[in-house]
PDB file of N, CA and C in Angstrom:
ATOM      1  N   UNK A   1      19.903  -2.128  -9.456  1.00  0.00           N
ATOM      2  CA  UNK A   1      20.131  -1.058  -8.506  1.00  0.00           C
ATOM      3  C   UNK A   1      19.063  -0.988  -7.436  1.00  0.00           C
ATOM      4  N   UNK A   2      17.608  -1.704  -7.482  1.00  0.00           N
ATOM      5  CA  UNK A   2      16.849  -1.432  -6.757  1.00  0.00           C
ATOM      6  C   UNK A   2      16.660  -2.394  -6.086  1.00  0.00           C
ATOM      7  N   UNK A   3      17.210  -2.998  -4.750  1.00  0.00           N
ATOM      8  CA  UNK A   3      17.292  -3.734  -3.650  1.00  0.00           C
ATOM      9  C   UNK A   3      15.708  -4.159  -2.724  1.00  0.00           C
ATOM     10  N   UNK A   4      15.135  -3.474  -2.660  1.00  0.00           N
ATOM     11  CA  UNK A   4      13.269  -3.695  -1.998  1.00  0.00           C
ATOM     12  C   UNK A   4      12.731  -2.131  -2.326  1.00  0.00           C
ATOM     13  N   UNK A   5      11.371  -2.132  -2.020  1.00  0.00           N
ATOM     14  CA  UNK A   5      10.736  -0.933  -2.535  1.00  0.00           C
ATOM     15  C   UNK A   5       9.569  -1.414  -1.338  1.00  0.00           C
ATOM     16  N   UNK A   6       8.814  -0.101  -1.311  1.00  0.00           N
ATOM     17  CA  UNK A   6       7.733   0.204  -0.101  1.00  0.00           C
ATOM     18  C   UNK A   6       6.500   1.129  -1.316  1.00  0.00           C
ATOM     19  N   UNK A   7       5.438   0.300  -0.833  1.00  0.00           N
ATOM     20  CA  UNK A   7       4.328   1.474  -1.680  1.00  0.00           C
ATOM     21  C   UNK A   7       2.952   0.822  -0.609  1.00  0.00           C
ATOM     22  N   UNK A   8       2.008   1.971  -1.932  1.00  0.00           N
ATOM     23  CA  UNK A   8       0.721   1.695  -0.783  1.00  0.00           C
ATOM     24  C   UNK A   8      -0.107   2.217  -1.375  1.00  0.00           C
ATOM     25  N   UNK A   9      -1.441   2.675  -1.434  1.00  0.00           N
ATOM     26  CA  UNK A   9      -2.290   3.153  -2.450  1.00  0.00           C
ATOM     27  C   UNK A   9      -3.122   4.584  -1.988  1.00  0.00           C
ATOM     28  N   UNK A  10      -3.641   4.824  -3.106  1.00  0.00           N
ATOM     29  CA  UNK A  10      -4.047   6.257  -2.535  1.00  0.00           C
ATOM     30  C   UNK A  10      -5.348   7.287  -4.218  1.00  0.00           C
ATOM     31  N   UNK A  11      -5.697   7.962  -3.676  1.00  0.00           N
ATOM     32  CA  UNK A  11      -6.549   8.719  -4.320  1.00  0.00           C
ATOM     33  C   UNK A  11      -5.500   9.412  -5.567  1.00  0.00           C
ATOM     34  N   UNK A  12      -6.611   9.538  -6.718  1.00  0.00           N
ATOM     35  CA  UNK A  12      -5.377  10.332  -7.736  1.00  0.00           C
ATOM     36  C   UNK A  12      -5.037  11.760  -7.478  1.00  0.00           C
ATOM     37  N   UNK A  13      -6.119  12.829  -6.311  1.00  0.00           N
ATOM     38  CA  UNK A  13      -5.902  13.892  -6.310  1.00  0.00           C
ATOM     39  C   UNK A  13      -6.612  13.998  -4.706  1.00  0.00           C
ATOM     40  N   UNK A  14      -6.000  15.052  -4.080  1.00  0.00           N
ATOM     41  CA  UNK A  14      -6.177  15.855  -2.937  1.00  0.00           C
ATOM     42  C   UNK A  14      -6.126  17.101  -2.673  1.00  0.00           C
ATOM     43  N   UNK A  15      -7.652  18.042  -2.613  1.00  0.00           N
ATOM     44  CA  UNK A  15      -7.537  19.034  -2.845  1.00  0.00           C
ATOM     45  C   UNK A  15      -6.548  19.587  -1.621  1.00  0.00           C
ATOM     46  N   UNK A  16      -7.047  19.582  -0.225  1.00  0.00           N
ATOM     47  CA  UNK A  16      -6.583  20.230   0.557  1.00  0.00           C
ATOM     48  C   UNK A  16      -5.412  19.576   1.295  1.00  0.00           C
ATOM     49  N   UNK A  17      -4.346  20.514   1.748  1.00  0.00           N
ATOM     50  CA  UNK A  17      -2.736  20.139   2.492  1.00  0.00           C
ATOM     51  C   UNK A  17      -3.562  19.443   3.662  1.00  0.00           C
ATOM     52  N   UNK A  18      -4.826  19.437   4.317  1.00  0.00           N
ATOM     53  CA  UNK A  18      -4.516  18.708   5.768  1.00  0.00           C
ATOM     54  C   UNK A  18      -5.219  17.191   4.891  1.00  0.00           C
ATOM     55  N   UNK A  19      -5.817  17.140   4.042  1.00  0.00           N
ATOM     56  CA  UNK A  19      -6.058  15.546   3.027  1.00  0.00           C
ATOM     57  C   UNK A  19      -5.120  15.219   2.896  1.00  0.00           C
ATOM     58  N   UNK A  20      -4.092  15.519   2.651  1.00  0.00           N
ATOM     59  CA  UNK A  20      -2.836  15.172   2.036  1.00  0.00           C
ATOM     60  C   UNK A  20      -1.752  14.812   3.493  1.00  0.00           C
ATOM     61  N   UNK A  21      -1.895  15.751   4.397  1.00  0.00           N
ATOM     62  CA  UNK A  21      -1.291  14.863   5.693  1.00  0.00           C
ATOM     63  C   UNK A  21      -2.186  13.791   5.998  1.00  0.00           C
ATOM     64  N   UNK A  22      -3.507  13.562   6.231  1.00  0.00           N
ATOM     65  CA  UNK A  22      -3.827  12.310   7.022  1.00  0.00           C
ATOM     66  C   UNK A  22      -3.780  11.604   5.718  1.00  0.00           C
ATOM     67  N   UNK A  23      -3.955  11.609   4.754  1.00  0.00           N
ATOM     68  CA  UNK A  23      -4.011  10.230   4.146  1.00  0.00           C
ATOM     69  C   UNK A  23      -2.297   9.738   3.610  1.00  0.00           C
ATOM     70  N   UNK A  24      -1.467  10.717   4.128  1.00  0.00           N
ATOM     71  CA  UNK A  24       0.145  10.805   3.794  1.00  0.00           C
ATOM     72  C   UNK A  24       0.480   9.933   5.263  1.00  0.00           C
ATOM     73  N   UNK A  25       0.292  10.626   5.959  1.00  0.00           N
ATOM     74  CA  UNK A  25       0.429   9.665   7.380  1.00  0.00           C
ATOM     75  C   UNK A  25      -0.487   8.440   8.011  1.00  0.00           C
ATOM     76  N   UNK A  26      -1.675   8.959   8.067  1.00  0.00           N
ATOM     77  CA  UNK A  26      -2.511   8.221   8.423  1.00  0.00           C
ATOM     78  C   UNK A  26      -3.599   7.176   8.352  1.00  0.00           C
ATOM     79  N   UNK A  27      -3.803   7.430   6.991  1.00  0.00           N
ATOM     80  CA  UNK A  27      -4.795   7.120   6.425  1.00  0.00           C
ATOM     81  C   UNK A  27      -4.582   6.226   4.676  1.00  0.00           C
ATOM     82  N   UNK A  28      -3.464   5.152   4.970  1.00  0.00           N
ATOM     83  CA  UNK A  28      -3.181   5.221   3.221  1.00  0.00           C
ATOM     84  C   UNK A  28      -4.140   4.100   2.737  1.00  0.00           C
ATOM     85  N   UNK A  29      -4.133   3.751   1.349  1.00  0.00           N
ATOM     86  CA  UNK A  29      -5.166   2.625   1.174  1.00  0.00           C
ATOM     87  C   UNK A  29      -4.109   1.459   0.561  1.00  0.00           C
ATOM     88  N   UNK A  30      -4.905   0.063   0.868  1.00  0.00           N
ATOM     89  CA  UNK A  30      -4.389  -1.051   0.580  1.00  0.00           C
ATOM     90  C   UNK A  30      -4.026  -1.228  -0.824  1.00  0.00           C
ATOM     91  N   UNK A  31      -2.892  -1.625  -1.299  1.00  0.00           N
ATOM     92  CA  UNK A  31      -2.578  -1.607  -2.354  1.00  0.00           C
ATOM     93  C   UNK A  31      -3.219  -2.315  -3.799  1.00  0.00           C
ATOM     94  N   UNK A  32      -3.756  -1.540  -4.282  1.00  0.00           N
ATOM     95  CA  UNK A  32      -4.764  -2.397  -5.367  1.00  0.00           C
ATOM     96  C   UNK A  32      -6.710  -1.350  -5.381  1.00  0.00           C
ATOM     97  N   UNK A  33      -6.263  -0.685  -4.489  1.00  0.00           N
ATOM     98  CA  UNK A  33      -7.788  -0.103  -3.694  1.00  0.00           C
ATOM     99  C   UNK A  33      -7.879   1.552  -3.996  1.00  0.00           C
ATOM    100  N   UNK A  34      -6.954   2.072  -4.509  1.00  0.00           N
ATOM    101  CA  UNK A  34      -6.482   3.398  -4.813  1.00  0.00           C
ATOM    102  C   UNK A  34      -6.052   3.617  -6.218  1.00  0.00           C
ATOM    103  N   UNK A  35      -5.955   4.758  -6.449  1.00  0.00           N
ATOM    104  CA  UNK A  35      -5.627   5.086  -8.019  1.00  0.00           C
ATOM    105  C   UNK A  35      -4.282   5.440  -8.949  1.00  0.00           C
ATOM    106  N   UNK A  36      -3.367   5.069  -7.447  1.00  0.00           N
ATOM    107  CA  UNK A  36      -2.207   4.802  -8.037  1.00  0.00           C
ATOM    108  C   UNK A  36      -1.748   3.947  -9.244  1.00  0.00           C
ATOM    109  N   UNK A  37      -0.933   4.209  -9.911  1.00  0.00           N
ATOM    110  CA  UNK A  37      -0.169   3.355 -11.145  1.00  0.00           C
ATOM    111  C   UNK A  37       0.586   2.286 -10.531  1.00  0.00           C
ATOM    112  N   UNK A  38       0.110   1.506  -9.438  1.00  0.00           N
ATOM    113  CA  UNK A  38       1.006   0.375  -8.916  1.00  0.00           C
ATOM    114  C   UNK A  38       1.522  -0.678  -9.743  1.00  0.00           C
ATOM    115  N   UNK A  39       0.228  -1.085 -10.644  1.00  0.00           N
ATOM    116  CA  UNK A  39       0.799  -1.857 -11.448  1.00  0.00           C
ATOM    117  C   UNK A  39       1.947  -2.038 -12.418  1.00  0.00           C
ATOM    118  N   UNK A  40       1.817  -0.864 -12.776  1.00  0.00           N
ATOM    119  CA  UNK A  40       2.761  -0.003 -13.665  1.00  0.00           C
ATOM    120  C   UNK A  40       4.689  -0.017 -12.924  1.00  0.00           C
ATOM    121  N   UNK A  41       3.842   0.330 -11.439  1.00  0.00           N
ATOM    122  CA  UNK A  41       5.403   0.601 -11.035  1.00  0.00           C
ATOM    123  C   UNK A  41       6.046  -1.068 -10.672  1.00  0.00           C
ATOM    124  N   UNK A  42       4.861  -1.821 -10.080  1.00  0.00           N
ATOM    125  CA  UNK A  42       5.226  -3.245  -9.444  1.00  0.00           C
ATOM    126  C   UNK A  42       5.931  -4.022 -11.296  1.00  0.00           C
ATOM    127  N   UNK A  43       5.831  -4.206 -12.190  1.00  0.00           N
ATOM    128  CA  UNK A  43       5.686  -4.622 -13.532  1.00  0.00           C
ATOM    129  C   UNK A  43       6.984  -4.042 -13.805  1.00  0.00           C
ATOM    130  N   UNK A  44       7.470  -3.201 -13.025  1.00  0.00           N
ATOM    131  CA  UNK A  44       9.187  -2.334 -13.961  1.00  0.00           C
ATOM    132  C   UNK A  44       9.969  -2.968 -13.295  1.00  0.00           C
ATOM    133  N   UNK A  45       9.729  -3.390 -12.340  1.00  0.00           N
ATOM    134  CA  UNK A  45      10.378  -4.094 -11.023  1.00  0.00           C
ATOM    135  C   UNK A  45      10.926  -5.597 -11.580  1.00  0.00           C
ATOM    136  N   UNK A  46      12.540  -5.351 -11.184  1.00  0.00           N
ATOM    137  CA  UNK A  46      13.100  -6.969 -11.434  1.00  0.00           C
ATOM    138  C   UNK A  46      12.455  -7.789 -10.371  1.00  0.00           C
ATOM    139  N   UNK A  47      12.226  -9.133 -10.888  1.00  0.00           N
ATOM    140  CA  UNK A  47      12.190  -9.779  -9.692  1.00  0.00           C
ATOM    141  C   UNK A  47      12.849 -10.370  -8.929  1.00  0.00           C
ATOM    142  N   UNK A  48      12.080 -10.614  -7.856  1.00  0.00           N
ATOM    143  CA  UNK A  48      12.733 -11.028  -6.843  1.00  0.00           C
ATOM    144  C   UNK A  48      13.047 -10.129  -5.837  1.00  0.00           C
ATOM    145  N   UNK A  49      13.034  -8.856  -5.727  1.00  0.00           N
ATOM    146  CA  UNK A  49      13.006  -7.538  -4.736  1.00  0.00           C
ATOM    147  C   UNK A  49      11.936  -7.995  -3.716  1.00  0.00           C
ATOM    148  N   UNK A  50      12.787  -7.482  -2.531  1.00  0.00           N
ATOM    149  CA  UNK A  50      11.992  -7.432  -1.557  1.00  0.00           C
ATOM    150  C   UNK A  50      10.667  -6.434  -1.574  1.00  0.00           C
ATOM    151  N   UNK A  51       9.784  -6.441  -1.102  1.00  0.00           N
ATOM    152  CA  UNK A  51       8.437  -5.460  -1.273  1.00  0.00           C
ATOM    153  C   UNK A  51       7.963  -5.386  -0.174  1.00  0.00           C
ATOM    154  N   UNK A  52       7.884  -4.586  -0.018  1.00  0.00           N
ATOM    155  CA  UNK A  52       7.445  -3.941   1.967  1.00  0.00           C
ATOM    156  C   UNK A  52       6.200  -3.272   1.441  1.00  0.00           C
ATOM    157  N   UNK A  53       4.986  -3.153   2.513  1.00  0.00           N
ATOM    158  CA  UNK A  53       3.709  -2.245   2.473  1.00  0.00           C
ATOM    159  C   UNK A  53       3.993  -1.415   3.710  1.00  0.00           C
ATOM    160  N   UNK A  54       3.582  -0.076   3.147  1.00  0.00           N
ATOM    161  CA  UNK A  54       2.934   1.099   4.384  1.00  0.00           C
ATOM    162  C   UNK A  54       1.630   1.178   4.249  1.00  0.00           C
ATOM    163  N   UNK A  55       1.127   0.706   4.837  1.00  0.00           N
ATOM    164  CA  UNK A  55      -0.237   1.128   4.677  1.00  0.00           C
ATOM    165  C   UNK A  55      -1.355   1.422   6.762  1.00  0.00           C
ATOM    166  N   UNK A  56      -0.707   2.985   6.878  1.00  0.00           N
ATOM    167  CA  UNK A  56      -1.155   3.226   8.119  1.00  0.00           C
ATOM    168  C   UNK A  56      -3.074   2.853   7.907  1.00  0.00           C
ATOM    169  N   UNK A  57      -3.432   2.901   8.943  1.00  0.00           N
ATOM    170  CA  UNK A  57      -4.547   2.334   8.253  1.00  0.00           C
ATOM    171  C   UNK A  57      -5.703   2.893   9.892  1.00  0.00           C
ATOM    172  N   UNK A  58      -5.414   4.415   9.898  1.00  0.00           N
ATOM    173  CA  UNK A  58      -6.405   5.053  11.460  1.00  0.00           C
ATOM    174  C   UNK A  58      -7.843   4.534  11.239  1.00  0.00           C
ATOM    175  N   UNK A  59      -8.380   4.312  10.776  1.00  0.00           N
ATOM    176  CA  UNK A  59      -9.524   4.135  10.921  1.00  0.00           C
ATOM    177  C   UNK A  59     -10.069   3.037  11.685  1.00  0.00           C
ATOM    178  N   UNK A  60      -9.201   1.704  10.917  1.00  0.00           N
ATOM    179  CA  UNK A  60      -9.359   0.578  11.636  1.00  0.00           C
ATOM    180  C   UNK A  60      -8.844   0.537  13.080  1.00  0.00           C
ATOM    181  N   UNK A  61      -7.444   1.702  13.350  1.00  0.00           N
ATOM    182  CA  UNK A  61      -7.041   1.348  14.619  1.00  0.00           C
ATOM    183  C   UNK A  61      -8.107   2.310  15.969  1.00  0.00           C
ATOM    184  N   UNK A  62      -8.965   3.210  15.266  1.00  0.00           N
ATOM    185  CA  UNK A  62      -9.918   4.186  15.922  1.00  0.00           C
ATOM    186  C   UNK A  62     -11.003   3.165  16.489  1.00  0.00           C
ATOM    187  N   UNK A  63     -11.448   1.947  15.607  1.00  0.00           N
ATOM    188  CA  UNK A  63     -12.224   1.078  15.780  1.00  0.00           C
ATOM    189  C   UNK A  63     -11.873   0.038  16.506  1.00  0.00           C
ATOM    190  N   UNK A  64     -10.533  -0.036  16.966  1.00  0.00           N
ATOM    191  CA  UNK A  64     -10.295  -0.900  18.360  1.00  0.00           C
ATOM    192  C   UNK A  64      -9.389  -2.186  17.345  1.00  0.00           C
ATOM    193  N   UNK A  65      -9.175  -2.086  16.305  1.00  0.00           N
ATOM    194  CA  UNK A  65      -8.919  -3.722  15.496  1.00  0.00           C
ATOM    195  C   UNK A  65      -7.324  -3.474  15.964  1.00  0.00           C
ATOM    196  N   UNK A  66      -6.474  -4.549  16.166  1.00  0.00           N
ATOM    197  CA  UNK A  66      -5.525  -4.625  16.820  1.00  0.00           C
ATOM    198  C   UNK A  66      -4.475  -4.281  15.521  1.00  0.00           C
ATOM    199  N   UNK A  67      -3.372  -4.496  16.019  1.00  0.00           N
ATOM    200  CA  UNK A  67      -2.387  -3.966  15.026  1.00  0.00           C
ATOM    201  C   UNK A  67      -2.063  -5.439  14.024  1.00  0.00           C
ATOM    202  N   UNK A  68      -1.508  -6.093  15.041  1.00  0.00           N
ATOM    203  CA  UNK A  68      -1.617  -7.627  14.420  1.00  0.00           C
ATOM    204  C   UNK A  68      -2.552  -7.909  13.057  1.00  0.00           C
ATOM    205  N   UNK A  69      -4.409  -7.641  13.356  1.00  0.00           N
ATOM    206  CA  UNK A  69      -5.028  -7.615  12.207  1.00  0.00           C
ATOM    207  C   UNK A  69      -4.732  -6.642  11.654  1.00  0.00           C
ATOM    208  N   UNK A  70      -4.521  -5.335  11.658  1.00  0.00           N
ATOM    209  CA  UNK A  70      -3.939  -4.388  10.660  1.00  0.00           C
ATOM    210  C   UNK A  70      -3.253  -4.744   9.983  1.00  0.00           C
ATOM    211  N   UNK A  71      -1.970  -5.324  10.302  1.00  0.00           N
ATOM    212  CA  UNK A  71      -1.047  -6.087   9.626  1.00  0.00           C
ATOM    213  C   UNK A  71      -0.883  -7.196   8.346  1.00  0.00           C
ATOM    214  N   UNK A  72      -2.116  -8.146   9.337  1.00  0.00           N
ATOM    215  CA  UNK A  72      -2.570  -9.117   8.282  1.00  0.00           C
ATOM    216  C   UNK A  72      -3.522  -8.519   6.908  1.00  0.00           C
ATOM    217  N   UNK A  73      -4.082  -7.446   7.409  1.00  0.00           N
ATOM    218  CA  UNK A  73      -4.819  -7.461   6.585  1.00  0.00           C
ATOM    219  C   UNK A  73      -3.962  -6.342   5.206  1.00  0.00           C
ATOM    220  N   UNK A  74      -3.142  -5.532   5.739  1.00  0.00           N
ATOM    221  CA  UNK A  74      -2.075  -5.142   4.926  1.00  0.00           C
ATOM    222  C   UNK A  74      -1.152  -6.370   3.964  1.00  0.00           C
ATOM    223  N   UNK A  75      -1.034  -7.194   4.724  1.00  0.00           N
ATOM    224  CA  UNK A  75      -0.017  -8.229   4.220  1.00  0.00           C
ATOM    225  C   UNK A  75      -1.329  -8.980   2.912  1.00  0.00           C
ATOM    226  N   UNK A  76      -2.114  -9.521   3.136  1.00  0.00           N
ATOM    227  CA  UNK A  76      -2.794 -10.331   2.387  1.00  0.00           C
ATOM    228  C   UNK A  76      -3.581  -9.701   1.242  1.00  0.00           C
ATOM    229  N   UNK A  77      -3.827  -7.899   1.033  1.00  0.00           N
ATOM    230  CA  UNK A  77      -3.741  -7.270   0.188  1.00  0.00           C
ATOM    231  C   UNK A  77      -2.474  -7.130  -0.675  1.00  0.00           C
ATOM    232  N   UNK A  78      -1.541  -7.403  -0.200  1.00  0.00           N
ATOM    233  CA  UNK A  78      -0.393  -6.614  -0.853  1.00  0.00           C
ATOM    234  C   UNK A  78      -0.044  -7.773  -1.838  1.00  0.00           C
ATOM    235  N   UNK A  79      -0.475  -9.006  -1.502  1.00  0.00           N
ATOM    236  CA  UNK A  79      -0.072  -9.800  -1.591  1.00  0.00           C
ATOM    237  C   UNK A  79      -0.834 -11.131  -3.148  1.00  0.00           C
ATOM    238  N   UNK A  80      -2.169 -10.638  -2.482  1.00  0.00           N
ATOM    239  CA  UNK A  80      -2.986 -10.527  -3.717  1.00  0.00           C
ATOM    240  C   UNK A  80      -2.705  -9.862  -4.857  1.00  0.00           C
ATOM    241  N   UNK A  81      -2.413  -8.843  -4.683  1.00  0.00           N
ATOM    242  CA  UNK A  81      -1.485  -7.091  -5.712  1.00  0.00           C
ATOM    243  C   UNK A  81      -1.075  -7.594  -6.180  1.00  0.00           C
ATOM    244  N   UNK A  82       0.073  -8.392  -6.077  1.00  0.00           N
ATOM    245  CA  UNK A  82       1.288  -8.853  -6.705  1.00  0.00           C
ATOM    246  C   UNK A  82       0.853 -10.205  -7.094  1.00  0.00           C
ATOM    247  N   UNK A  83      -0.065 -10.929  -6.736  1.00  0.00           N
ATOM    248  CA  UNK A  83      -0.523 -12.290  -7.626  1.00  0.00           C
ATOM    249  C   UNK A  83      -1.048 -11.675  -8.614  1.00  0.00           C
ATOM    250  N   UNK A  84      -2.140 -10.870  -8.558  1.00  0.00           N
ATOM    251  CA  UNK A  84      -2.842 -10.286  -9.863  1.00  0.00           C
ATOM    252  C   UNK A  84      -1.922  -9.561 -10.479  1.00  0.00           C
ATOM    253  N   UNK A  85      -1.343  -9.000 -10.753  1.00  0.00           N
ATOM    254  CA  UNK A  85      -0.148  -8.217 -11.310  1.00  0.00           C
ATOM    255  C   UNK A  85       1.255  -9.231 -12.042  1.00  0.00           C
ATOM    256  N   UNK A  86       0.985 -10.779 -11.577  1.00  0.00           N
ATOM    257  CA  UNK A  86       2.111 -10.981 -12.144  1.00  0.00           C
ATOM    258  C   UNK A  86       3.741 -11.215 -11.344  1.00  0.00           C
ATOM    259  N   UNK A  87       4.069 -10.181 -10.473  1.00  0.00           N
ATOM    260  CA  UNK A  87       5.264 -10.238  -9.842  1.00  0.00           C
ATOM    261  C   UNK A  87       5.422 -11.338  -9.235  1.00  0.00           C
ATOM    262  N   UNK A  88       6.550 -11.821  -9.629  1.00  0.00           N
ATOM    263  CA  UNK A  88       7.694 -12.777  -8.938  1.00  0.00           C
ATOM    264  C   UNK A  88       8.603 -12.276  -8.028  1.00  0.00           C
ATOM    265  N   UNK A  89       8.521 -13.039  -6.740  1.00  0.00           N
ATOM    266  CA  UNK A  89       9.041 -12.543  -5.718  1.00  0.00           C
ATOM    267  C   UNK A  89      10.350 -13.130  -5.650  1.00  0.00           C
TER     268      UNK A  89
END
């Protein structure tokens, strides 16, 4: 039933609602770098699903780094994730 999936990483707790918008919108962490149960969720996963990353990433784009490297550098985390973890793409 589950066709591709999107994730991204993040802190286990946020006290305050405006933490929770920028790091909801703006601010997420590379997958593997946060305290999410990714593994957990990437591991339930049939393989072969497509796997997409969100990972907005303001800080780096505040610092001038182009989107392109944003990108890459999203992609080659995510990507690692899923070597260490096991998943078959």
């Amino acid at each position: 039933l589950i066709g591709h999936v999107q994730f991204c990483d993040g802190p286990r707790s946020m006290p305050t609602d405006l933490q929770r918008f920028h790091e909801g919108f703006l601010q997420r962490m590379m997958p593997g770098e946060g305290d999410f149960a990714l593994d957990d969720f990437v591991c339930a996963l049939p393989s072969g699903r497509l796997v997409g990353v969100e990972v907005p990433l303001q800080d780096l784009a505040d610092r001038g780094i182009p989107v392109e490297e944003r990108a890459r550098r999203a992609v080659e985390a995510s990507r690692a994730f899923l070597e260490k973890v096991g998943y078959e793409s």
